[in-house]
Protein backbone atom coordinates (compact mmCIF):
# COMPACT_ATOMS: atom_id res chain seq x y z
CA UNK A 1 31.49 21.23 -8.10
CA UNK A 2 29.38 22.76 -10.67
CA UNK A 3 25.97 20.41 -10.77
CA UNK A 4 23.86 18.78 -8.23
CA UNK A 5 21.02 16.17 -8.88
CA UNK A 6 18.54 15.35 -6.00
CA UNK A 7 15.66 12.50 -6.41
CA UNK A 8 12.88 13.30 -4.07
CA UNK A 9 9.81 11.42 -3.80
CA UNK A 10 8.13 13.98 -1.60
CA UNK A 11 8.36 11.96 1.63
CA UNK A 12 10.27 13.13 4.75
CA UNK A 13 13.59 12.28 4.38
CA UNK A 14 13.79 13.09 1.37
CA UNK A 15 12.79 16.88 1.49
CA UNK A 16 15.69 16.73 4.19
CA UNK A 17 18.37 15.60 1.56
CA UNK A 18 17.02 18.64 -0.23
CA UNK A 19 17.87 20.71 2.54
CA UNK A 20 21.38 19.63 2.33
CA UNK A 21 21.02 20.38 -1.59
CA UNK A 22 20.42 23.35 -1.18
CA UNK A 23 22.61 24.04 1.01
CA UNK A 24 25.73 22.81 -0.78
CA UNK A 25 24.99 24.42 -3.76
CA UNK A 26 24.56 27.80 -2.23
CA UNK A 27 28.10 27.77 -0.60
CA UNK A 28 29.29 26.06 -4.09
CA UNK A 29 27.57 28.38 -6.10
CA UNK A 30 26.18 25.54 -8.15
CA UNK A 31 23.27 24.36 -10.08
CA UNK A 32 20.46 22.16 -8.59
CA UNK A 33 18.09 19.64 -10.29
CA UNK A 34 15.35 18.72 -8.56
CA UNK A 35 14.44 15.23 -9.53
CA UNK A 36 11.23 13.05 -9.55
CA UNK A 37 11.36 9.66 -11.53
CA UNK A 38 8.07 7.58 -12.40
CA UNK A 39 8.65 4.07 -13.17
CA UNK A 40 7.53 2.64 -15.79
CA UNK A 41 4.38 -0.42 -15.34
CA UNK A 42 4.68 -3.59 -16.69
CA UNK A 43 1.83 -4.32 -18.75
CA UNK A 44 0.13 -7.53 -20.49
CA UNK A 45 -2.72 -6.00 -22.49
CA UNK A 46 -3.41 -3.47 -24.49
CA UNK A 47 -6.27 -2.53 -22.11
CA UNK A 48 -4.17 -2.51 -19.05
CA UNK A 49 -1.75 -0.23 -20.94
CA UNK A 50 -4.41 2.38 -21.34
CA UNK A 51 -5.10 2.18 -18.31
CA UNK A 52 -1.31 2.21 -17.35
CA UNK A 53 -0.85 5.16 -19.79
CA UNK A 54 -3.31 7.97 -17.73
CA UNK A 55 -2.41 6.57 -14.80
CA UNK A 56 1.26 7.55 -15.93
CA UNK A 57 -0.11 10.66 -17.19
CA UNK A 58 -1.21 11.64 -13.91
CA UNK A 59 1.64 11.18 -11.77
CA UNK A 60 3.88 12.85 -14.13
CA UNK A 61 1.57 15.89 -14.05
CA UNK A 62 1.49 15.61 -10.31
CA UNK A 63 4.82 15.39 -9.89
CA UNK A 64 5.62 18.25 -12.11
CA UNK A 65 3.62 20.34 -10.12
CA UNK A 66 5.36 19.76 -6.75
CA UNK A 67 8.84 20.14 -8.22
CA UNK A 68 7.70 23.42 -9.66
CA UNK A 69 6.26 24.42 -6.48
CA UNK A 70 9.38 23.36 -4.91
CA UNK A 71 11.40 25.46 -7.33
CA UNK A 72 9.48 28.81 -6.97
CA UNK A 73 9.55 28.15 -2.43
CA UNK A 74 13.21 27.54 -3.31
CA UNK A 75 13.42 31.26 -4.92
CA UNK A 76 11.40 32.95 -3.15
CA UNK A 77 13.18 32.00 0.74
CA UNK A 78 16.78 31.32 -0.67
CA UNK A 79 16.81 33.35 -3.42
CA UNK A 80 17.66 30.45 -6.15
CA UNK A 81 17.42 31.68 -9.94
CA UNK A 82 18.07 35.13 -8.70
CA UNK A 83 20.43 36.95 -5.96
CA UNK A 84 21.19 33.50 -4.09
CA UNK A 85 24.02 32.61 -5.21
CA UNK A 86 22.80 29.21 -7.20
CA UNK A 87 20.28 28.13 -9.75
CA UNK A 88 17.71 25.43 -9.95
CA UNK A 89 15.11 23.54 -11.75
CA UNK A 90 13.60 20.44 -11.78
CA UNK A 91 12.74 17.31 -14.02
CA UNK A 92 10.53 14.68 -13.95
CA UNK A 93 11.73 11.30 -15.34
CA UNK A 94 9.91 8.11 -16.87
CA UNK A 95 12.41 5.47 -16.41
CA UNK A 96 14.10 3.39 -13.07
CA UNK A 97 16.15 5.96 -11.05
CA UNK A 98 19.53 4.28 -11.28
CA UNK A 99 19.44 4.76 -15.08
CA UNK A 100 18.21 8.17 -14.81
CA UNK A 101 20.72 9.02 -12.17
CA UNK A 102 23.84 7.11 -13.92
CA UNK A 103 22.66 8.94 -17.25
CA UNK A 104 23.02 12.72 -15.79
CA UNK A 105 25.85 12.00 -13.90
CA UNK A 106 28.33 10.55 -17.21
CA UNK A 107 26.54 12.31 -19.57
CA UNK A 108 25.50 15.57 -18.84
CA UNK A 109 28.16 16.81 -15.81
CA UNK A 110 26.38 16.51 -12.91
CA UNK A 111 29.24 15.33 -10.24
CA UNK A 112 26.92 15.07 -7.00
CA UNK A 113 24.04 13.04 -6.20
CA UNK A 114 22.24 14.00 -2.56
CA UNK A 115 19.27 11.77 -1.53
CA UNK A 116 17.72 10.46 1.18
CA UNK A 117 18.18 7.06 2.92
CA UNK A 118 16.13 5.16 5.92
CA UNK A 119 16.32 2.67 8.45
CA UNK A 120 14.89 -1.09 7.28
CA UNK A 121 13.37 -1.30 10.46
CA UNK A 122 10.53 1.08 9.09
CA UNK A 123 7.88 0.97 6.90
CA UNK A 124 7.76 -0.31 3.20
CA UNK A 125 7.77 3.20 1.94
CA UNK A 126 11.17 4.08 3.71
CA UNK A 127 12.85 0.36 3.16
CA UNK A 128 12.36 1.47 -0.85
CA UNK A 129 14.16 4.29 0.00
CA UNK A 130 16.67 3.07 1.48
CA UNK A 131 17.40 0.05 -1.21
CA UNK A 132 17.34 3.17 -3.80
CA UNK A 133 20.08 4.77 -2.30
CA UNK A 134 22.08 2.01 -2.30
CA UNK A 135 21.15 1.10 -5.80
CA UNK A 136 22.23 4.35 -6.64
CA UNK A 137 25.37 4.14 -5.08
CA UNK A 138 26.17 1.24 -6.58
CA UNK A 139 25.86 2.28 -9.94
CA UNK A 140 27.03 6.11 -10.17
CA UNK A 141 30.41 6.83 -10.42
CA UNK A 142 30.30 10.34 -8.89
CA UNK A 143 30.13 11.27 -4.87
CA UNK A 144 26.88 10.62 -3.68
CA UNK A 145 25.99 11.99 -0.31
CA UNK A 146 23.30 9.87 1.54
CA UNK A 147 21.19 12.36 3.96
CA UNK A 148 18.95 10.00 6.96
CA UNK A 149 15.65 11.58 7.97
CA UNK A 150 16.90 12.17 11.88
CA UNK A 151 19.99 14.26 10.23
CA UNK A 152 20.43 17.54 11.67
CA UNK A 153 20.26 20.86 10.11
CA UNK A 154 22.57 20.88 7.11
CA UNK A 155 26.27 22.00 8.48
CA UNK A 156 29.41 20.98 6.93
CA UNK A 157 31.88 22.86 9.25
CA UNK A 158 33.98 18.78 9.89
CA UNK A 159 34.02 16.09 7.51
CA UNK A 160 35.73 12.69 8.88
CA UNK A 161 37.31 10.87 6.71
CA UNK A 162 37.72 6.85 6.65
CA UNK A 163 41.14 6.20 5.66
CA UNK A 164 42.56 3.04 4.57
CA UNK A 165 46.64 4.48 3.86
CA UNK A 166 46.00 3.19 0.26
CA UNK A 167 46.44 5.11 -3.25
CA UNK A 168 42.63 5.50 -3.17
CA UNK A 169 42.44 7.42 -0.33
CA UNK A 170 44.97 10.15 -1.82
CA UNK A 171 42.63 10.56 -4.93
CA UNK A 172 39.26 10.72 -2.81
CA UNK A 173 40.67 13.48 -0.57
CA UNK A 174 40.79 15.88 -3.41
CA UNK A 175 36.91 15.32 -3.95
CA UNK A 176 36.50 15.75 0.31
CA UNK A 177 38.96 19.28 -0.22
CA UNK A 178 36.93 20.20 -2.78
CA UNK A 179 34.05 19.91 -0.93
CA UNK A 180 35.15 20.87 2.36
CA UNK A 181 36.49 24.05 0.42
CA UNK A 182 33.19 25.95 -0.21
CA UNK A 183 32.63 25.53 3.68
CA UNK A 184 35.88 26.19 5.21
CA UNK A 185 35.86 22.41 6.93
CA UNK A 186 38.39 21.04 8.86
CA UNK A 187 38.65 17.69 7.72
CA UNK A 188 39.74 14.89 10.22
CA UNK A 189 41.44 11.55 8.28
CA UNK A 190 41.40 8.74 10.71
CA UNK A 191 42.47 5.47 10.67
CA UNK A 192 41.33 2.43 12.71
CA UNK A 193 43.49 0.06 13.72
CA UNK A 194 42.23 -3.00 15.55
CA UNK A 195 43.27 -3.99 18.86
CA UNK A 196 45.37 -6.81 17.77
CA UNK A 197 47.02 -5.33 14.90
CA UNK A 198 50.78 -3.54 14.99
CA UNK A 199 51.02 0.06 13.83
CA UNK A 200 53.34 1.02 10.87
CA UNK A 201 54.84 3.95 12.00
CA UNK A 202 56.89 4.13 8.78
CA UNK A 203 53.79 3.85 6.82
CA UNK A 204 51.92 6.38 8.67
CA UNK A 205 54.54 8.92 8.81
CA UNK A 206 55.00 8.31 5.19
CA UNK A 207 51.33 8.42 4.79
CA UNK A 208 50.46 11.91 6.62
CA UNK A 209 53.49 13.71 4.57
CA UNK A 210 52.26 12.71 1.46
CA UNK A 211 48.82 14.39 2.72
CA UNK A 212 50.45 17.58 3.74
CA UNK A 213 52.51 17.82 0.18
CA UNK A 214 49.47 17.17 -1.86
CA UNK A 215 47.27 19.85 0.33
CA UNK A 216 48.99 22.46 1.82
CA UNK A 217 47.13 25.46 3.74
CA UNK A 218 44.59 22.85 3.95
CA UNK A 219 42.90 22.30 7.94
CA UNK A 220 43.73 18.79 7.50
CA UNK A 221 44.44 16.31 10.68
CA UNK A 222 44.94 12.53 11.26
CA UNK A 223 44.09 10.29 14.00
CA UNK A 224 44.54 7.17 14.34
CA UNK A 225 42.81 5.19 17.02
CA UNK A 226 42.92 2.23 17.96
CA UNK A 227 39.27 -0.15 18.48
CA UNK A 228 38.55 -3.98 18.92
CA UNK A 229 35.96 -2.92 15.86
CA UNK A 230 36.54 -0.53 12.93
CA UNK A 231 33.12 0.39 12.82
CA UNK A 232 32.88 1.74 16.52
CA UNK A 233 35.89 3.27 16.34
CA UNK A 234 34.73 5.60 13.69
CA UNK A 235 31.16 6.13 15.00
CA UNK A 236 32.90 7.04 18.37
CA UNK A 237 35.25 9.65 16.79
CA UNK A 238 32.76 10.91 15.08
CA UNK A 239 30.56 11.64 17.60
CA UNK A 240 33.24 12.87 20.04
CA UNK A 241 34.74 15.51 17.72
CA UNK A 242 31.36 16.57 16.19
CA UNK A 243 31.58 15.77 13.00
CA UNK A 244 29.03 16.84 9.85
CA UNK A 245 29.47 14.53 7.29
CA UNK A 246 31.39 10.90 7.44
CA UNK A 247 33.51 10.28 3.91
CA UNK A 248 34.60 6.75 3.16
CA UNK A 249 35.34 4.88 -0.44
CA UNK A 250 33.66 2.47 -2.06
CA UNK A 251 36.13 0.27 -3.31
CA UNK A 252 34.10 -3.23 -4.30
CA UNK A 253 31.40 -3.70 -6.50
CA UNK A 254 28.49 -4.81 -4.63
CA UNK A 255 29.34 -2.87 -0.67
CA UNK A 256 31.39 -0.80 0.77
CA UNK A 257 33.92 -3.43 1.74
CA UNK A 258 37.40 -2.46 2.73
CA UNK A 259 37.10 -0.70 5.65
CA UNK A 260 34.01 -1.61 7.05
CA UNK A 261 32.53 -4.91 6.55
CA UNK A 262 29.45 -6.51 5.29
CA UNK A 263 27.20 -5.40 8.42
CA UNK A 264 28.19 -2.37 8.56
CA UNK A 265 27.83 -1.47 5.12
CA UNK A 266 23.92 -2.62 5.37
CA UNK A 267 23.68 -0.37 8.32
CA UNK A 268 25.45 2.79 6.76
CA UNK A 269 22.63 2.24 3.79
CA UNK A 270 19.69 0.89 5.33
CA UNK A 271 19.98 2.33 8.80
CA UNK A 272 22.18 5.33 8.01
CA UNK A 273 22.01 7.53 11.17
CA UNK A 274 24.57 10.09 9.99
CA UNK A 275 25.76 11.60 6.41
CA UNK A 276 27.45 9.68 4.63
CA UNK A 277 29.29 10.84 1.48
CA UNK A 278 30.27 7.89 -0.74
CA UNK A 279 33.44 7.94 -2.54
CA UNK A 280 34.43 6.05 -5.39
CA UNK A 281 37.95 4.17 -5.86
CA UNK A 282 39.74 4.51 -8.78
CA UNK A 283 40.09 0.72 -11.09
């Protein structure tokens, strides 16, 4: 993990996603970009384009400002740019955030995306933010790990993973290692099996010493549970064991369909109430 790209817009939840940022990229020892993107009006008249142009002006010169204000808190409590361990600066961006985003991430190396995401049942402001985040998701082909405004202090000590047995799940886990590497993580791989389904014990046994071939000397476990709903069961695990950070892959255009379903993908974007670091499968 060498580069890190966070959008803010300066609200709440998103100055927590730069909390978890940081955090990551001081245990990485990576470099953070701070990111603020302006969109562009839509304008009719020449008039109304002048008028769009300083207003444009403005924010851009506004949101410079914060980033770099940002930046230099960023060096002087952590240490960034100097003895902390990581390096950061910022840009501000005239264009829709999903271009921006999809842009740095294929074309100049940056291979996480942290941001914020918020409950629909709130205002305007935070439904935006939420619909971003999935946007986001949807288009980037890197990790991108979704931070909710109620998240606690940033901690990765257990990440769970979502496991569906498949090929995909293998190639994620290396990103999750990686990850879970820089903080020493146990990492928990469970599966969910519904109440009236049969268990493959050939296929699981199969399954978990693939896992152990491809990561030895790594604190790697698997459960699997059984629940009427896959959903539940993997909220309930995770908050029974504590976990930091929920992994899962994304392995359908449009949601994250193959574990969970269609509700529970709306509520993992829109009313995220834990981390959630998106994966994505390979075509």
């Amino acid at each position: 993990m060498r580069k890190i790209i966070c959008p803010t817009d300066f609200s709440d939840t998103s100055v927590k996603a730069v909390k978890y940022a940081v955090y990551i990229a001081q245990h990485a020892g990576a470099h953070l970009t701070l990111m603020h993107v302006v969109h562009l009006p839509i304008v009719d008249t020449s008039e109304t384009a002048l008028v769009a142009n300083e207003l444009l002006g403005e924010q851009t010169l506004d949101a410079a400002e914060k980033l770099k204000a940002m930046v230099m808190h960023l060096e002087g409590i952590h240490g960034a740019n100097r003895d902390g361990g990581f390096t950061c600066d910022y840009v501000v961006k005239e264009a829709l955030l999903t271009d921006v985003t999809e842009q740095l991430t294929s074309k100049e190396g940056y291979d996480l995306v942290v941001m914020g995401t918020t409950g629909s049942d709130s205002k305007l402001e935070e439904i935006l933010i939420g619909s971003n985040t999935e946007a986001v998701i949807e288009e980037v082909k890197c990790p991108v790990l979704s931070i909710p405004e109620n998240a606690p202090e940033p901690k990765l000590d257990r990440i769970i993973y979502a496991s569906d047995y498949s090929e995909e799940d293998r190639n994620a886990l290396r990103q999750v290692v990686e990850l879970g590497s820089f903080f020493g993580a146990e990492i928990d791989v469970v599966h969910v099996v519904k109440e009236d389904e049969k268990m493959d014990g050939e296929e699981v046994e199969t399954f978990w010493k693939d896992l152990q071939t491809l990561f030895p000397n790594v604190p790697l476990s698997f459960q699997e549970i059984r629940n009427k709903h896959r959903d539940d069961g993997l909220k309930k695990y995770y908050n029974q064991v504590g976990g930091d950070v929920m992994a899962i892959v994304r392995r359908k255009k449009g949601f994250l369909k193959s574990i969970f379903t269609q509700s529970l993908a709306e509520r993992m974007t829109y009313q995220a109430d834990i981390p959630l670091l998106v994966l994505h499968g390979v075509k």
